[in-house]
N, C-alpha and C. Protein backbone atom coordinates (compact mmCIF):
# COMPACT_ATOMS: atom_id res chain seq x y z
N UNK A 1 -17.22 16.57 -4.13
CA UNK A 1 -16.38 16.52 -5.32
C UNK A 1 -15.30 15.46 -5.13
N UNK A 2 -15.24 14.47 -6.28
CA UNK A 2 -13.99 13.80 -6.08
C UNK A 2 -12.69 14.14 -6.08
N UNK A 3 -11.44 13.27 -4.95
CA UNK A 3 -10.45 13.79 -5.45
C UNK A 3 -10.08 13.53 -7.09
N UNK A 4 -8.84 14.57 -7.71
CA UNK A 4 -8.49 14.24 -8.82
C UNK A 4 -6.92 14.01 -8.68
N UNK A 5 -6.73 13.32 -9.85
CA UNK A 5 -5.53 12.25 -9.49
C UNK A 5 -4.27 13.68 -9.73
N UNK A 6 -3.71 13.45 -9.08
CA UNK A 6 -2.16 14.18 -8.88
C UNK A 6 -1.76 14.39 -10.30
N UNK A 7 -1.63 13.41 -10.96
CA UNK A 7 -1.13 13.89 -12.14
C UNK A 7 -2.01 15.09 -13.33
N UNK A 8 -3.20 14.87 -12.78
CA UNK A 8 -4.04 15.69 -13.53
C UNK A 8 -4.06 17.00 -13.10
N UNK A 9 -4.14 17.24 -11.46
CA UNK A 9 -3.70 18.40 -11.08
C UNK A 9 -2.15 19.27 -10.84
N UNK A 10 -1.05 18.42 -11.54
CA UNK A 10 -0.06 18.61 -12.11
C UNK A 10 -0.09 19.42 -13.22
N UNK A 11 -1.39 18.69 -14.28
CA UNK A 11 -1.20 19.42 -15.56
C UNK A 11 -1.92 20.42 -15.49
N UNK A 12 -2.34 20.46 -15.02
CA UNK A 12 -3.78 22.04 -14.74
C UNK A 12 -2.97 23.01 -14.17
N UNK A 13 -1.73 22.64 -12.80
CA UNK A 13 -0.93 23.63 -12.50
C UNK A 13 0.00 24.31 -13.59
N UNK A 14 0.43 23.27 -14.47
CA UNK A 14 1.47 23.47 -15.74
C UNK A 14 1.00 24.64 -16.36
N UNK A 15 -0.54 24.65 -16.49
CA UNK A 15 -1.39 25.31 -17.52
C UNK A 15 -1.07 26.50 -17.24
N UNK A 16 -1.81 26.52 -15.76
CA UNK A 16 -1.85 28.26 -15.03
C UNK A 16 -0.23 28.92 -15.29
N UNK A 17 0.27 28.21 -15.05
CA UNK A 17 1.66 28.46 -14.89
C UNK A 17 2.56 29.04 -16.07
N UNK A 18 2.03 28.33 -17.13
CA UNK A 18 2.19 28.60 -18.82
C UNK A 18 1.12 29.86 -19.00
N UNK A 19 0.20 30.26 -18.60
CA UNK A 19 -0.51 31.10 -18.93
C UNK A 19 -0.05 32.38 -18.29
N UNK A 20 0.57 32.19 -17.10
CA UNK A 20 1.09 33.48 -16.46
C UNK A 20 2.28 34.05 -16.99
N UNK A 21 3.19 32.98 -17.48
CA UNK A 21 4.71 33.25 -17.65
C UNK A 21 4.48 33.81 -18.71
N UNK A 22 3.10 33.62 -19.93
CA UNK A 22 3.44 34.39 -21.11
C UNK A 22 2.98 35.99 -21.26
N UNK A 23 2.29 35.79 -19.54
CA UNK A 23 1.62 37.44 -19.46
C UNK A 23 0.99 38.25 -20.19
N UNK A 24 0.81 37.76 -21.10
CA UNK A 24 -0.51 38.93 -21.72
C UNK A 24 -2.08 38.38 -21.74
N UNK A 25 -2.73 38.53 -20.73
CA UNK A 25 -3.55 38.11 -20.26
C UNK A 25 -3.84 39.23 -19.36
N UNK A 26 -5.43 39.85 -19.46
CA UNK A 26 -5.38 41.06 -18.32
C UNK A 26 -5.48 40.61 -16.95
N UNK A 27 -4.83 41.70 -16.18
CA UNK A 27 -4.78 41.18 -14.73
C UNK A 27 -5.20 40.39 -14.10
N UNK A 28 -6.85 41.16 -14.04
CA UNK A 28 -7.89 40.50 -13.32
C UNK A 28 -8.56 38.92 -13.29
N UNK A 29 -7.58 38.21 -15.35
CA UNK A 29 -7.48 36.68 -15.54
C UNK A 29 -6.53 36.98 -14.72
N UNK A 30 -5.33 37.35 -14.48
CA UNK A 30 -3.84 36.56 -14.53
C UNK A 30 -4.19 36.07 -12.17
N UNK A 31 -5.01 36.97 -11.87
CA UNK A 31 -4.82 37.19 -10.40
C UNK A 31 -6.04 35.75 -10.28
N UNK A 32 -6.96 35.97 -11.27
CA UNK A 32 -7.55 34.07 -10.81
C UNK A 32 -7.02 33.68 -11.27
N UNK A 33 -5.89 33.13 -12.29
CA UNK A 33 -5.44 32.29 -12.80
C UNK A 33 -4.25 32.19 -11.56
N UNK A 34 -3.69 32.84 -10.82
CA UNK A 34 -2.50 32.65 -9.64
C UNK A 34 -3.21 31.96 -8.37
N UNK A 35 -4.28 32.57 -8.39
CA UNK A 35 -5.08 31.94 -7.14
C UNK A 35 -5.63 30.55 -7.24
N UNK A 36 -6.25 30.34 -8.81
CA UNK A 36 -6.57 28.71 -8.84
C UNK A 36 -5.16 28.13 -8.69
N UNK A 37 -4.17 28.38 -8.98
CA UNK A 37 -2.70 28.11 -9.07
C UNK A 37 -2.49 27.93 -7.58
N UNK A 38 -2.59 28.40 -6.62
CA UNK A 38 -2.24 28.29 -5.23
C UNK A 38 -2.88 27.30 -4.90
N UNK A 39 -4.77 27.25 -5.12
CA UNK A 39 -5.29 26.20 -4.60
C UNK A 39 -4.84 25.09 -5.06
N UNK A 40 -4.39 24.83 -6.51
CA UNK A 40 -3.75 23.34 -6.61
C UNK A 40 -2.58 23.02 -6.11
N UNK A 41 -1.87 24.07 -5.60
CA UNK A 41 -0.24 23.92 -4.90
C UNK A 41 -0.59 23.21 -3.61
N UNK A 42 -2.01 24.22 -2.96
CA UNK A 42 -2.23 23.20 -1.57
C UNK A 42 -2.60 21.62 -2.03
N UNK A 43 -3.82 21.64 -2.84
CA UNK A 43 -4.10 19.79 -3.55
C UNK A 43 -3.09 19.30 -3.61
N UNK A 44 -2.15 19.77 -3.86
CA UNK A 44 -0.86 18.73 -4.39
C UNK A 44 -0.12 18.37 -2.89
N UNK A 45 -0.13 19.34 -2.84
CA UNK A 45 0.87 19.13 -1.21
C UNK A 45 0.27 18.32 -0.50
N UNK A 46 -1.44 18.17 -0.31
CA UNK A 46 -2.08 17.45 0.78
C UNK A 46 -1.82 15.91 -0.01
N UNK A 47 -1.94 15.81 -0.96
CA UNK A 47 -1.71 14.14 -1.61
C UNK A 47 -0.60 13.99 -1.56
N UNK A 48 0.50 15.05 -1.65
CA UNK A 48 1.85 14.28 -1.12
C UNK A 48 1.85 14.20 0.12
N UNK A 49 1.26 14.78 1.24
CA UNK A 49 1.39 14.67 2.63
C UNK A 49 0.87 13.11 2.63
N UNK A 50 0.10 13.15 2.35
CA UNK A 50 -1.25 12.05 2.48
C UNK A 50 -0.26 10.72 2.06
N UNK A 51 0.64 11.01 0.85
CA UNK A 51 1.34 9.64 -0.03
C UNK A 51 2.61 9.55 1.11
N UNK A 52 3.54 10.49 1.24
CA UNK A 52 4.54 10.27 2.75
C UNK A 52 4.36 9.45 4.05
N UNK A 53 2.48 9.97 4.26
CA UNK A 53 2.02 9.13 5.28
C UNK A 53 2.09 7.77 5.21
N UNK A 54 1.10 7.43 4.46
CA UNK A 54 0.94 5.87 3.77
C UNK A 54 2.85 5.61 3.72
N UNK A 55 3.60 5.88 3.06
CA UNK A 55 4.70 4.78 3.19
C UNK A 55 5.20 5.11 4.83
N UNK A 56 5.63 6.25 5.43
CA UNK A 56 5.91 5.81 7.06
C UNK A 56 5.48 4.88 7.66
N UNK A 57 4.15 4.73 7.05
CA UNK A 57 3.13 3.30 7.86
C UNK A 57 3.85 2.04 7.20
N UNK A 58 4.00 2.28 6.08
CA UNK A 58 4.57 0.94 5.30
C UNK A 58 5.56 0.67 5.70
N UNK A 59 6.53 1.49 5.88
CA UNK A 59 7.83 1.44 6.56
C UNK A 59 7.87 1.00 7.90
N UNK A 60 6.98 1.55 8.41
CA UNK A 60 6.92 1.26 10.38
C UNK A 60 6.33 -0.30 10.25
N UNK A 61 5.69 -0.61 9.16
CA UNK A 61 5.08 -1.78 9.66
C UNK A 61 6.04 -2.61 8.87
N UNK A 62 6.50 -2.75 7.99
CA UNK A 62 8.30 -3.51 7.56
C UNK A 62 9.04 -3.45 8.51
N UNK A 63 9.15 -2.30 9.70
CA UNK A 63 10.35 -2.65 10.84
C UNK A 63 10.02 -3.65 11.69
N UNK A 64 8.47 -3.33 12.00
CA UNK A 64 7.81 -4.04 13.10
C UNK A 64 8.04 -5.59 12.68
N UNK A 65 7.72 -5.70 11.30
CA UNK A 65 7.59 -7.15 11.00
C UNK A 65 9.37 -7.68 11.18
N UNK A 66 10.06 -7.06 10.81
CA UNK A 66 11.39 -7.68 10.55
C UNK A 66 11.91 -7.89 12.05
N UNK A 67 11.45 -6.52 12.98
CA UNK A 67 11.54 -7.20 14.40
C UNK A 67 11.15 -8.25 15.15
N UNK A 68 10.10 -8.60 14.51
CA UNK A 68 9.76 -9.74 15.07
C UNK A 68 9.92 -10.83 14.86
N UNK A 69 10.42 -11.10 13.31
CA UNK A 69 11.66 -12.27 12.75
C UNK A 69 13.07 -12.08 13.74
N UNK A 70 13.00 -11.21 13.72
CA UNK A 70 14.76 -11.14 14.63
C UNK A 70 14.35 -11.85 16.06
N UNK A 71 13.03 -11.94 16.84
CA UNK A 71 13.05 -12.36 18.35
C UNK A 71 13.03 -14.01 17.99
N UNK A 72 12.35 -14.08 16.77
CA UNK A 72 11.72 -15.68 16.78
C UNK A 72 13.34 -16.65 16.68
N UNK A 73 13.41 -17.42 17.08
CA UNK A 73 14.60 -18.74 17.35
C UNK A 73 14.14 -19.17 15.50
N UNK A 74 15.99 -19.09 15.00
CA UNK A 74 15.47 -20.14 13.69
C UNK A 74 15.47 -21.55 13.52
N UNK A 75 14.74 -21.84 13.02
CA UNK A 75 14.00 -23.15 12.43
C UNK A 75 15.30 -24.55 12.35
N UNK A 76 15.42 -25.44 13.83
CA UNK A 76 16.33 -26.17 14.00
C UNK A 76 15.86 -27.68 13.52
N UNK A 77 16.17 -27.87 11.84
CA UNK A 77 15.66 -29.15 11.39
C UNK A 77 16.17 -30.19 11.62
N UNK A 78 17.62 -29.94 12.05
CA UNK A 78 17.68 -31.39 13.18
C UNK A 78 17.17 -31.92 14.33
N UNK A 79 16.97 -30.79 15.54
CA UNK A 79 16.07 -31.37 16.50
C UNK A 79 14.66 -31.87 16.46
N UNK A 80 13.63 -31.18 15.04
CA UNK A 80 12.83 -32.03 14.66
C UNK A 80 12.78 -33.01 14.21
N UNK A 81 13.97 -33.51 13.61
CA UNK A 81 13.95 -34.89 13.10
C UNK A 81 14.83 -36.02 14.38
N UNK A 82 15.27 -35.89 15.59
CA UNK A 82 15.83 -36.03 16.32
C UNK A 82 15.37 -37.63 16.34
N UNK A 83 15.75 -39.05 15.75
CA UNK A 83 15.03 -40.11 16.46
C UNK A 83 15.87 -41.02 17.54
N UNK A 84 16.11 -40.41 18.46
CA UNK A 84 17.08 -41.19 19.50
C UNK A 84 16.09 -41.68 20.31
N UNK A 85 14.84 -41.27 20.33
CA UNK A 85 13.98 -41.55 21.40
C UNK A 85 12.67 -42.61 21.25
């Protein structure tokens, strides 16, 4: 099964969520309707885990890069043009 995009399982949570709060619905809906409700709480959480990840990396690899501008010597355009010699 494919994943489905966050925002879609946003609105599907909205649903369950709207369907419980108005409670008249017999139990035995309202207890699958809480439980599909949980399983999309985990979906959601793992794509935000998953989206946190991806930028730490983005982030770690923006430090790495900016560290390594900081070791490099900057760019001395007079000694390249130096003609004494």
């Amino acid at each position: 099964m494919a994943e489905q995009p966050f925002e879609e399982l946003v609105a599907r949570l909205e649903e369950h969520a709207r369907k419980l709060e108005e409670g008249n619905i017999p139990l035995e809906e309202a207890m699958t309707t809480y439980e599909e409700g949980a399983a999309l709480v985990q979906q959601l959480r793992k794509l935000l885990d998953d989206a946190e990840l991806r930028v730490q990396r983005l982030q770690g690899d923006l430090e790495e890069g900016a560290n390594f501008r900081e070791d490099v010597e900057p760019y001395d355009e007079s000694a390249a043009t130096d003609d004494t010699g």
